[in-house]
C-alpha atoms as a PDB file:
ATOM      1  CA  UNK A   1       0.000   0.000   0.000  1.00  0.00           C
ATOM      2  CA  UNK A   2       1.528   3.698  -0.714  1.00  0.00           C
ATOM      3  CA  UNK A   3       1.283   6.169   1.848  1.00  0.00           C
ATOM      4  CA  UNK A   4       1.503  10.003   1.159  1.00  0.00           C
ATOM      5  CA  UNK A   5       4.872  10.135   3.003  1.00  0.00           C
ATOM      6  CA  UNK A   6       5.354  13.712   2.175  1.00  0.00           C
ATOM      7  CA  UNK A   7       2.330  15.372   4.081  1.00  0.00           C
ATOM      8  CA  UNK A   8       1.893  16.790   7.718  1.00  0.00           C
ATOM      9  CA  UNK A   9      -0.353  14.760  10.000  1.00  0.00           C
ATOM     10  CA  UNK A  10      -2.227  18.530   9.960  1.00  0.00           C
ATOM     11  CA  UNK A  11      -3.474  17.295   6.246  1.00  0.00           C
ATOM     12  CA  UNK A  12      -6.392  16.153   7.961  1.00  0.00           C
ATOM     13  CA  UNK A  13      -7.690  19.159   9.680  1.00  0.00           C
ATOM     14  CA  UNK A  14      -6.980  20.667   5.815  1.00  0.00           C
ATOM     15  CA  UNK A  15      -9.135  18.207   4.965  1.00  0.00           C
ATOM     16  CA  UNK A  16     -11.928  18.414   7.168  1.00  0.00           C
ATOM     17  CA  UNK A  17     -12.266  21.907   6.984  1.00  0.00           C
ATOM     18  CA  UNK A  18     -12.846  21.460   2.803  1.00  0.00           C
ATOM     19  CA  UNK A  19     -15.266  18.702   3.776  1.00  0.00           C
ATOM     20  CA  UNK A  20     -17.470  21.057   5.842  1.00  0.00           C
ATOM     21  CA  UNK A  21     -17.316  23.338   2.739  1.00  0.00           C
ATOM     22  CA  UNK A  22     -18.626  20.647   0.447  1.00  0.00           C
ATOM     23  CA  UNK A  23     -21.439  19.314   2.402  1.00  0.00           C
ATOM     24  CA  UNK A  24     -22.878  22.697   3.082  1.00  0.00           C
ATOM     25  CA  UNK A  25     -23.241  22.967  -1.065  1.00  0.00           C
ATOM     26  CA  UNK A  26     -23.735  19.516  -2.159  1.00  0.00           C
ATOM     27  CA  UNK A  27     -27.246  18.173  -1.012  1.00  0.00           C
ATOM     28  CA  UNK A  28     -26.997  14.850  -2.665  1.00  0.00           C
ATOM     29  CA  UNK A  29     -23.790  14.280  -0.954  1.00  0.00           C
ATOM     30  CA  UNK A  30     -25.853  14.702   3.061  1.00  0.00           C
ATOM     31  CA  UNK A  31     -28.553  12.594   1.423  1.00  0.00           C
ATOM     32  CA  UNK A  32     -26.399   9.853   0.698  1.00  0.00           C
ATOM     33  CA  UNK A  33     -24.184  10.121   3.914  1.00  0.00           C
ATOM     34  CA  UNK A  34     -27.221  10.283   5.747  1.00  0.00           C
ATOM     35  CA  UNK A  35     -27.996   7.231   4.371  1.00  0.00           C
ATOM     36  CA  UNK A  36     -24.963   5.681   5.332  1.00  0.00           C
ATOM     37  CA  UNK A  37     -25.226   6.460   8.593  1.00  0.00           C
ATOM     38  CA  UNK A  38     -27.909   5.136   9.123  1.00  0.00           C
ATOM     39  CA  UNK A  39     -26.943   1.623   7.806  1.00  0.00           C
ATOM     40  CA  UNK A  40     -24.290   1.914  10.799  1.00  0.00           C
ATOM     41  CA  UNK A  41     -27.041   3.112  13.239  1.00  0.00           C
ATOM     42  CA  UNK A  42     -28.864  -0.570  12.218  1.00  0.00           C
ATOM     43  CA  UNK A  43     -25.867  -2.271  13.404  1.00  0.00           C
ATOM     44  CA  UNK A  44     -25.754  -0.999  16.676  1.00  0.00           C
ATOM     45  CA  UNK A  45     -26.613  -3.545  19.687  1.00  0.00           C
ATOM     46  CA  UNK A  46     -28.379  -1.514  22.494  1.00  0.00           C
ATOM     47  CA  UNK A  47     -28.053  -4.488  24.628  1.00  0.00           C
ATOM     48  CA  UNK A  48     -24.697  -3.441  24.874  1.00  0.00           C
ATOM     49  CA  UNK A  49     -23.294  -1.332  27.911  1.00  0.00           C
ATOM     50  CA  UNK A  50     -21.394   1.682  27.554  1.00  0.00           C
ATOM     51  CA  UNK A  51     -21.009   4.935  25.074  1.00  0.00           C
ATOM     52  CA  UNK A  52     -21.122   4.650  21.441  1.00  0.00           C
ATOM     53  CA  UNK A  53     -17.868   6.170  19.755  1.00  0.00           C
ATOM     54  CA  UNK A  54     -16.937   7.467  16.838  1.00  0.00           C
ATOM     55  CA  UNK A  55     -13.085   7.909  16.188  1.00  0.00           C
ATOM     56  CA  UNK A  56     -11.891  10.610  13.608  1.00  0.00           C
ATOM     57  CA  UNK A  57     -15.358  12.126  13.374  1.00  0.00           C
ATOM     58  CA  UNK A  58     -14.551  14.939  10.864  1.00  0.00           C
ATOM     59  CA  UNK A  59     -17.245  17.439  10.823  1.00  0.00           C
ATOM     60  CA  UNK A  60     -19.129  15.243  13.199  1.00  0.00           C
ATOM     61  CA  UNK A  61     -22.020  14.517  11.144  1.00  0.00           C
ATOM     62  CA  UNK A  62     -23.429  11.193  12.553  1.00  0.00           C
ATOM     63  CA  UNK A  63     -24.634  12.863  15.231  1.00  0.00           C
ATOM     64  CA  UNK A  64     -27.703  13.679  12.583  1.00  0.00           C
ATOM     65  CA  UNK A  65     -28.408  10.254  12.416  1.00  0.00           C
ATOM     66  CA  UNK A  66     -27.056   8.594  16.225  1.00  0.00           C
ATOM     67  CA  UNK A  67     -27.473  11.857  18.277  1.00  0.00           C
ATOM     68  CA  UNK A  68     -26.263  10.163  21.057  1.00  0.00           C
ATOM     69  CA  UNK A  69     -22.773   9.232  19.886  1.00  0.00           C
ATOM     70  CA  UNK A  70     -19.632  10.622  20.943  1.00  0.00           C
ATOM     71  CA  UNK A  71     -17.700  12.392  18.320  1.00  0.00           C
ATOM     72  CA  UNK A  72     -13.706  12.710  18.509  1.00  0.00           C
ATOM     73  CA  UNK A  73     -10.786  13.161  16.536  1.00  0.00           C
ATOM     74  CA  UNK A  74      -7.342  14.342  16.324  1.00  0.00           C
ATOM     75  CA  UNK A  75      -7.663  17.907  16.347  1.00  0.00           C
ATOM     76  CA  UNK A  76     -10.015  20.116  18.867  1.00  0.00           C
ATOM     77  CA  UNK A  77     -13.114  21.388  16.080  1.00  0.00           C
ATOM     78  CA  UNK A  78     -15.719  23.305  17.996  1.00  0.00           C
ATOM     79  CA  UNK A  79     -18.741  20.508  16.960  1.00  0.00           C
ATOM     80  CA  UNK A  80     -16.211  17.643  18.306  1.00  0.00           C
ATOM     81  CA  UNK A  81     -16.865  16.284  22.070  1.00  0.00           C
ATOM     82  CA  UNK A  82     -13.300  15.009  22.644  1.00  0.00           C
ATOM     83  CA  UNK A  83      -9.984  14.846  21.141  1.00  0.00           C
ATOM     84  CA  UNK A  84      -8.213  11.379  20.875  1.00  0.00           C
ATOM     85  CA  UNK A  85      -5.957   9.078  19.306  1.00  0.00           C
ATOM     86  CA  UNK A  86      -6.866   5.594  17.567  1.00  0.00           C
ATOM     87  CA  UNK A  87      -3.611   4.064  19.459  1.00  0.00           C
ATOM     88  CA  UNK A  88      -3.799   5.580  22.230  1.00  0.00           C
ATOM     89  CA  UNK A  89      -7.666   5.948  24.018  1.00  0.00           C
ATOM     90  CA  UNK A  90      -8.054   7.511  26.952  1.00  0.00           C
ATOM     91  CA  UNK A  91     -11.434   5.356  27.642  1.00  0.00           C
ATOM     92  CA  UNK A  92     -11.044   2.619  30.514  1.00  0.00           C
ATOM     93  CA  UNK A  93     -10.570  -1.374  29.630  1.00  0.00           C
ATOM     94  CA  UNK A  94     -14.249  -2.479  28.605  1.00  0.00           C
ATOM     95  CA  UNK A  95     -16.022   0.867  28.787  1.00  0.00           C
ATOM     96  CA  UNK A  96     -17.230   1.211  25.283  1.00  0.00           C
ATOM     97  CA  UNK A  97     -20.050  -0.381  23.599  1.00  0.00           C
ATOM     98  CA  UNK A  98     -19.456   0.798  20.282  1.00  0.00           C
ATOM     99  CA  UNK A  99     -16.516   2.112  18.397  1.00  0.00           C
ATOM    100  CA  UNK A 100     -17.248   3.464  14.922  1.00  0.00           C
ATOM    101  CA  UNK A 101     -14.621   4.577  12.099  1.00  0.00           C
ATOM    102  CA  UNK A 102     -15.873   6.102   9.078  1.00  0.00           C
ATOM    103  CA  UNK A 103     -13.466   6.316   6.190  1.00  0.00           C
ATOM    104  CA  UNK A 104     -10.296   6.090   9.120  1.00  0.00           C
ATOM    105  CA  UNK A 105      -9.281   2.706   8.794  1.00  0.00           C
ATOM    106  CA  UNK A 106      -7.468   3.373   6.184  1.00  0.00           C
ATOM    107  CA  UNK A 107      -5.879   5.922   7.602  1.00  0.00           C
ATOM    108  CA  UNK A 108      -4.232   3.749  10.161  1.00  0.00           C
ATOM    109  CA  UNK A 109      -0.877   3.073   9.348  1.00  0.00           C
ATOM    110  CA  UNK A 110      -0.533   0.193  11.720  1.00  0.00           C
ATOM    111  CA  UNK A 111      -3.559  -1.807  11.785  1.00  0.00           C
ATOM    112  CA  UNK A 112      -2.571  -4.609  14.137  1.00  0.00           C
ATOM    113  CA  UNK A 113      -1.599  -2.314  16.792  1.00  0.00           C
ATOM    114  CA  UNK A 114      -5.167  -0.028  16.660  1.00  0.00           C
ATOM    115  CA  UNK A 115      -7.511  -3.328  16.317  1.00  0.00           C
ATOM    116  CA  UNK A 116      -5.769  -3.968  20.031  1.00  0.00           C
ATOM    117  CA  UNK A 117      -6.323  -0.755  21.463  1.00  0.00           C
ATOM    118  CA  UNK A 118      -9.790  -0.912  20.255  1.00  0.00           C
ATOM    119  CA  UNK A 119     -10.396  -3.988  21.781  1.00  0.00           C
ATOM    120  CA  UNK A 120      -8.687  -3.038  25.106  1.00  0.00           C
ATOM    121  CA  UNK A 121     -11.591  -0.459  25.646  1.00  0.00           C
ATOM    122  CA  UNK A 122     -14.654  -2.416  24.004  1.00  0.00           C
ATOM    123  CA  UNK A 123     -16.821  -4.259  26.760  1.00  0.00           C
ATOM    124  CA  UNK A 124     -16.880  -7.229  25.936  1.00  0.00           C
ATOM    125  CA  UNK A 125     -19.568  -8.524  22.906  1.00  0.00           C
ATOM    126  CA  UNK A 126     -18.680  -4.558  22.046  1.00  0.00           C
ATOM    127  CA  UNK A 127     -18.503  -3.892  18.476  1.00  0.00           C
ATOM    128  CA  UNK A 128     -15.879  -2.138  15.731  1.00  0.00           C
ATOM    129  CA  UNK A 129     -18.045  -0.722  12.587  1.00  0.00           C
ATOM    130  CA  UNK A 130     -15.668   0.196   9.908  1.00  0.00           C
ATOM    131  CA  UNK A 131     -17.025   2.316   6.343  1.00  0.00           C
ATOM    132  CA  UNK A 132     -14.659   2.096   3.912  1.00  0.00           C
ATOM    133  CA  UNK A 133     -13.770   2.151   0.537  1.00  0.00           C
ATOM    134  CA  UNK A 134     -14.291  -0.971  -1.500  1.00  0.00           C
ATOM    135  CA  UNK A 135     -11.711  -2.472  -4.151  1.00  0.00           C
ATOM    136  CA  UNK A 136     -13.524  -3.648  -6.463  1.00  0.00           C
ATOM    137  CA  UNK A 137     -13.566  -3.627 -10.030  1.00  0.00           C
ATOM    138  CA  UNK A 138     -15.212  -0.091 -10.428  1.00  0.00           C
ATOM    139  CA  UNK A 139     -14.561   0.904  -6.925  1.00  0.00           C
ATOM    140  CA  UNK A 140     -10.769   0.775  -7.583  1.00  0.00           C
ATOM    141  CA  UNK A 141     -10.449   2.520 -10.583  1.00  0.00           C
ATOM    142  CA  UNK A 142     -12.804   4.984  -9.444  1.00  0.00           C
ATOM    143  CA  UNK A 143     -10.780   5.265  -6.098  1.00  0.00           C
ATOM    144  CA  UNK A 144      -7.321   5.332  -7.998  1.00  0.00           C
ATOM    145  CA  UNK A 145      -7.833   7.642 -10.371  1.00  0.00           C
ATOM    146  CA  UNK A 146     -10.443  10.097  -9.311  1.00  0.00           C
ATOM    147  CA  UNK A 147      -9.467  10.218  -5.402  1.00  0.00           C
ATOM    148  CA  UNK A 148      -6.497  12.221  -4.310  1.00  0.00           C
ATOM    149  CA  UNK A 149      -5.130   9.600  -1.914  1.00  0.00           C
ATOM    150  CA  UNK A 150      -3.605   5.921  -2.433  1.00  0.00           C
ATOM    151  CA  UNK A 151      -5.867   2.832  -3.273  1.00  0.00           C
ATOM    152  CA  UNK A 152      -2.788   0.406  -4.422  1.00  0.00           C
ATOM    153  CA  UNK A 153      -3.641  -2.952  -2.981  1.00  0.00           C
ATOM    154  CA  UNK A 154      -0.298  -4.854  -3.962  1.00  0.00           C
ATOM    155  CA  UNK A 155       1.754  -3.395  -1.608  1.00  0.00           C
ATOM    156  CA  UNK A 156       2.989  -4.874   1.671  1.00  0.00           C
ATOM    157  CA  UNK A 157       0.677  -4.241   5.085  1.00  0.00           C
ATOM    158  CA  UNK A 158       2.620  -2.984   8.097  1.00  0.00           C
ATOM    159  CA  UNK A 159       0.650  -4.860  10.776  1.00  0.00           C
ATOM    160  CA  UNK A 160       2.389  -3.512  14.159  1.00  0.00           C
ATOM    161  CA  UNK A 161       3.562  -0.410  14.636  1.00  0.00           C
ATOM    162  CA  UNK A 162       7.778  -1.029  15.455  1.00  0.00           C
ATOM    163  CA  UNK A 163       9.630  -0.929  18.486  1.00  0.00           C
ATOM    164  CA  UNK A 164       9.183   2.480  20.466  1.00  0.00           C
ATOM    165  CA  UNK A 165       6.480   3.950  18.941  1.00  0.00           C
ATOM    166  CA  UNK A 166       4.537   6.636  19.960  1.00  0.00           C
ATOM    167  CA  UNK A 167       0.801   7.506  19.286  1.00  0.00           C
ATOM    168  CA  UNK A 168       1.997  10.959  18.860  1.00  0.00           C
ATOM    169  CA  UNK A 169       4.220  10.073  16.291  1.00  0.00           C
ATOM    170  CA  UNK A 170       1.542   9.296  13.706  1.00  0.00           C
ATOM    171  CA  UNK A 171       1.708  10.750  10.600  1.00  0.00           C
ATOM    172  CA  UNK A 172      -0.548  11.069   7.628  1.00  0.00           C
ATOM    173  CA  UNK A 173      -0.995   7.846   5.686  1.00  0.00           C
ATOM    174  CA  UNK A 174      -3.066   6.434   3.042  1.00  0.00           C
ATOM    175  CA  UNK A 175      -4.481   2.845   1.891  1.00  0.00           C
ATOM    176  CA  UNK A 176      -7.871   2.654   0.555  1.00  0.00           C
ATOM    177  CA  UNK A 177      -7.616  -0.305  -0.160  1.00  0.00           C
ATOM    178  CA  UNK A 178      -6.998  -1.619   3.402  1.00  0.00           C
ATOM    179  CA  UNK A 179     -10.309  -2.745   4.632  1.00  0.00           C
ATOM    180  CA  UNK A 180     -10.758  -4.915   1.174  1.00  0.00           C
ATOM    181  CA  UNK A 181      -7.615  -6.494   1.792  1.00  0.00           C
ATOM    182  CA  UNK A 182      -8.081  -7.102   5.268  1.00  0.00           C
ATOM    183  CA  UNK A 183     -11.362  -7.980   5.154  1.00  0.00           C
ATOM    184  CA  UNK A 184     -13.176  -8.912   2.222  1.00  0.00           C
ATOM    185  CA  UNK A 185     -10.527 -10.539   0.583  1.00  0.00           C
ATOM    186  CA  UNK A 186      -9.817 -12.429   4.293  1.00  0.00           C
ATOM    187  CA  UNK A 187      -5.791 -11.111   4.367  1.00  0.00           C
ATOM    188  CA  UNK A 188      -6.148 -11.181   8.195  1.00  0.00           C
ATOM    189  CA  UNK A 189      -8.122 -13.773   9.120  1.00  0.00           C
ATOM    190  CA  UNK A 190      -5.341 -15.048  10.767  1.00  0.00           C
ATOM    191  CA  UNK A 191      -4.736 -11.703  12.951  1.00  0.00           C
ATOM    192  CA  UNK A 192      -8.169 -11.414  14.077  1.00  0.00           C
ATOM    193  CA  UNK A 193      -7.572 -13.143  18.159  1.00  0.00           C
ATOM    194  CA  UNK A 194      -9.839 -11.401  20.034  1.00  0.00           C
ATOM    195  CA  UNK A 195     -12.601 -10.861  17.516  1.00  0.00           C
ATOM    196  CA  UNK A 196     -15.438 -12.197  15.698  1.00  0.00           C
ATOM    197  CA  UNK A 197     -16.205 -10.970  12.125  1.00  0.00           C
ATOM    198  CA  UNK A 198     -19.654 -10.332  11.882  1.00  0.00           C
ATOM    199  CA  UNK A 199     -20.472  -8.929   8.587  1.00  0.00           C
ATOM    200  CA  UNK A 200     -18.593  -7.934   5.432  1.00  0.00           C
ATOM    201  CA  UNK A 201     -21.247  -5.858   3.229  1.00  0.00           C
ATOM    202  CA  UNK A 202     -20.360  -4.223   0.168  1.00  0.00           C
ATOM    203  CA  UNK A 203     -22.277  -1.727  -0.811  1.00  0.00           C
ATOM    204  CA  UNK A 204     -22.851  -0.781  -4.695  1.00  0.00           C
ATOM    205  CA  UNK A 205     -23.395   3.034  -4.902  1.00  0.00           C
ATOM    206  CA  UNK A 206     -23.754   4.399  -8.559  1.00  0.00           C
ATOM    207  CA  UNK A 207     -25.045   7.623  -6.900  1.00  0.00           C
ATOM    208  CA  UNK A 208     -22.115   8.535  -4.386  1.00  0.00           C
ATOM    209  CA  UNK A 209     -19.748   8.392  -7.625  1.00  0.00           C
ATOM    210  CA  UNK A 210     -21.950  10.752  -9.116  1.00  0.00           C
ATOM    211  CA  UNK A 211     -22.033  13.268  -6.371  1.00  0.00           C
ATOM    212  CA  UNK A 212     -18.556  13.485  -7.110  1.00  0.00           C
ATOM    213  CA  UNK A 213     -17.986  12.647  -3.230  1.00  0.00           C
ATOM    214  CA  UNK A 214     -16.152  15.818  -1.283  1.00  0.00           C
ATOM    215  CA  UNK A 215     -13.407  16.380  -3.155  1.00  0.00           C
ATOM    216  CA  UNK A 216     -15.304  16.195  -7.196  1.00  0.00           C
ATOM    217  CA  UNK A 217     -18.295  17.754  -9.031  1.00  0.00           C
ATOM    218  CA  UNK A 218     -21.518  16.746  -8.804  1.00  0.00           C
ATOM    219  CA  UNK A 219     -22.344  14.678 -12.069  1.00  0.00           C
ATOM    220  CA  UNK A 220     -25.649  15.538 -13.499  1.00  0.00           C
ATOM    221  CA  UNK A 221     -29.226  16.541 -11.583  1.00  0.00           C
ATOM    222  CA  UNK A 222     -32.179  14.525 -10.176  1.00  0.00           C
ATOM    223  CA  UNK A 223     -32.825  12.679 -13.285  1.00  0.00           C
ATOM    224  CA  UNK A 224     -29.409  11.094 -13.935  1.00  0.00           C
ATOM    225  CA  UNK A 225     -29.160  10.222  -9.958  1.00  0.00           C
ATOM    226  CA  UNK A 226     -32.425   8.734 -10.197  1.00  0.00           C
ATOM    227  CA  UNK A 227     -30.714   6.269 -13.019  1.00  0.00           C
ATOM    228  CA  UNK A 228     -27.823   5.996 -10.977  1.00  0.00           C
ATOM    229  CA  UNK A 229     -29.822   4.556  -7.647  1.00  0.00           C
ATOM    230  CA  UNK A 230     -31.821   2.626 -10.386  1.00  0.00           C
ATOM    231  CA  UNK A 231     -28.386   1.056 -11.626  1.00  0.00           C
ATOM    232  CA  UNK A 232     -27.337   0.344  -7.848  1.00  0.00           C
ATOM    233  CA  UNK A 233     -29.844  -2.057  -7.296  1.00  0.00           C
ATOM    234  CA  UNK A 234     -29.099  -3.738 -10.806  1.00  0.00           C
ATOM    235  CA  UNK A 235     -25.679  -3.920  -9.761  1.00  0.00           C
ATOM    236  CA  UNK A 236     -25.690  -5.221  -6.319  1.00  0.00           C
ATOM    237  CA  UNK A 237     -26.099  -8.900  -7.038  1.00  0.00           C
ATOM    238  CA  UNK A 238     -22.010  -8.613  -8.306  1.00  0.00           C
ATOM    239  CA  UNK A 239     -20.259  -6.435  -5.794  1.00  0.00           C
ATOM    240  CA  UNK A 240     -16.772  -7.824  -7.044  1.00  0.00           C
ATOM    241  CA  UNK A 241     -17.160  -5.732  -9.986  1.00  0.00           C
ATOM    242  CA  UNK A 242     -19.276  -2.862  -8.897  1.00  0.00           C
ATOM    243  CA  UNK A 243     -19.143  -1.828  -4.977  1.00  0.00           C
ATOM    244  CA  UNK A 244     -18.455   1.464  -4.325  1.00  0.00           C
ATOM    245  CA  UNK A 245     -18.224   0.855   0.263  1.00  0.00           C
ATOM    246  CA  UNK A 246     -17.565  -1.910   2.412  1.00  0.00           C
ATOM    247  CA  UNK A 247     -19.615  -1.888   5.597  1.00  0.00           C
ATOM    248  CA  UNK A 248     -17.620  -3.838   8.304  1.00  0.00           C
ATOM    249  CA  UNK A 249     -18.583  -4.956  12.038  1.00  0.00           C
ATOM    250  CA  UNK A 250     -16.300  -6.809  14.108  1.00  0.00           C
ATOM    251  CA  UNK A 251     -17.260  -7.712  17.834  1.00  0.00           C
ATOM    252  CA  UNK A 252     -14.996  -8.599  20.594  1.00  0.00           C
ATOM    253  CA  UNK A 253     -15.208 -12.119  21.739  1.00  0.00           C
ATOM    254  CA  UNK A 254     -17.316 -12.366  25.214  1.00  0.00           C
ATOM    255  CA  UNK A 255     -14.290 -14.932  26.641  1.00  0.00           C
END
């Protein structure tokens, strides 16, 4: 996987702050976030004790859709509860029910050593909901050539951070293609002690390419994302070619 060695671990307060621009002017783009959302809220176990938690919340959004949810991330923002670190949490062992990442995953330079921090403060049965970007046929040429950061899947996946590190010493980093990898195409199923893995869902979504997500124009009006939605459901039945998201949920083991 390529990172973007070359930029500040600042880019992503850059980036948020563009974000925030682009959803106040791009309707379609809430509507189909909003959407998103709540396909996470759905996977949500309220049997579970604790806070939900979202980690790298952005312009802390979901709390449109899971008002109760407590939104962090790296950098203090006004609309953010909390500031934190995924390697470093400042939540107690077992005090979380839910910890959601939308579009950070792949961010995380060193999987291996997050997935344990996250499961040092889930309660136990707690569960990790991960939105990402899918690989697939479409989704990666979409992703590679239309997206500002890396989707290369062929490149080796640093599992543990090394020897001294710091969870102040992470910098910006890139890998859309992570989650596939890891995931959907099963590339840890041997590093997954501690979990259970619920549910891989890709998601086809015609209608996000088309609103040019936050960083591209909007393609077309209504009538063409009307088609689009219309093509999403003809295209779901072969998500190898044609997802655009991967909706993830991984659970700590109870024993």
């Amino acid at each position: 996987m390529n990172a973007s060695h070359d930029l500040p671990i600042g880019q992503h307060d850059i980036e948020i702050q563009h974000n925030r621009r682009a959803w106040d002017r791009k309707p379609l783009l809430r509507e189909i976030y909003y959407d998103f959302y709540r396909k996470i809220a759905a996977r949500i176990n309220p049997a579970i004790p604790g806070p939900i938690v979202e980690l790298g919340s952005g312009m802390g959004r979901i709390k449109d859709v899971i008002p109760q949810c407590v939104t962090t991330d790296l950098f203090p923002n006004p609309w953010l509860d909390r500031r934190e670190n995924c390697y470093q949490l400042s939540f107690a062992d077992g005090s979380v029910s839910h910890l959601i990442l939308f579009d950070v995953w792949h961010h995380l330079r060193y999987p291996g050593t997050a997935l344990r921090e996250f499961n040092r403060v889930l309660a136990p049965g707690g569960r990790l909901i991960l939105f990402e970007p899918s690989a697939s046929w479409l989704g990666g040429m979409v992703y590679r050539f239309f997206h500002h950061e890396s989707m290369t899947v062929g490149d080796p996946i640093t599992w543990e951070a090394p020897e001294g590190f710091a969870a102040a010493d992470a910098d910006y980093y890139s890998a859309q293609g992570s989650a596939t990898r890891l995931f959907w195409w099963r590339e840890a199923q041997d590093r997954l002690s501690g979990w259970q893995l619920l549910e891989v869902q890709p998601l086809t979504s015609f209608v996000y390419f088309a609103s040019g997500g936050f960083s591209g124009p909007q393609l077309g009006g209504r009538f063409l994302h009307s088609l689009m939605r219309g093509l999403d459901v003809i295209a779901s039945p072969f998500p190898r070619a044609s997802a655009a998201r991967l909706l993830i949920v991984l659970e700590k083991e109870k024993t």
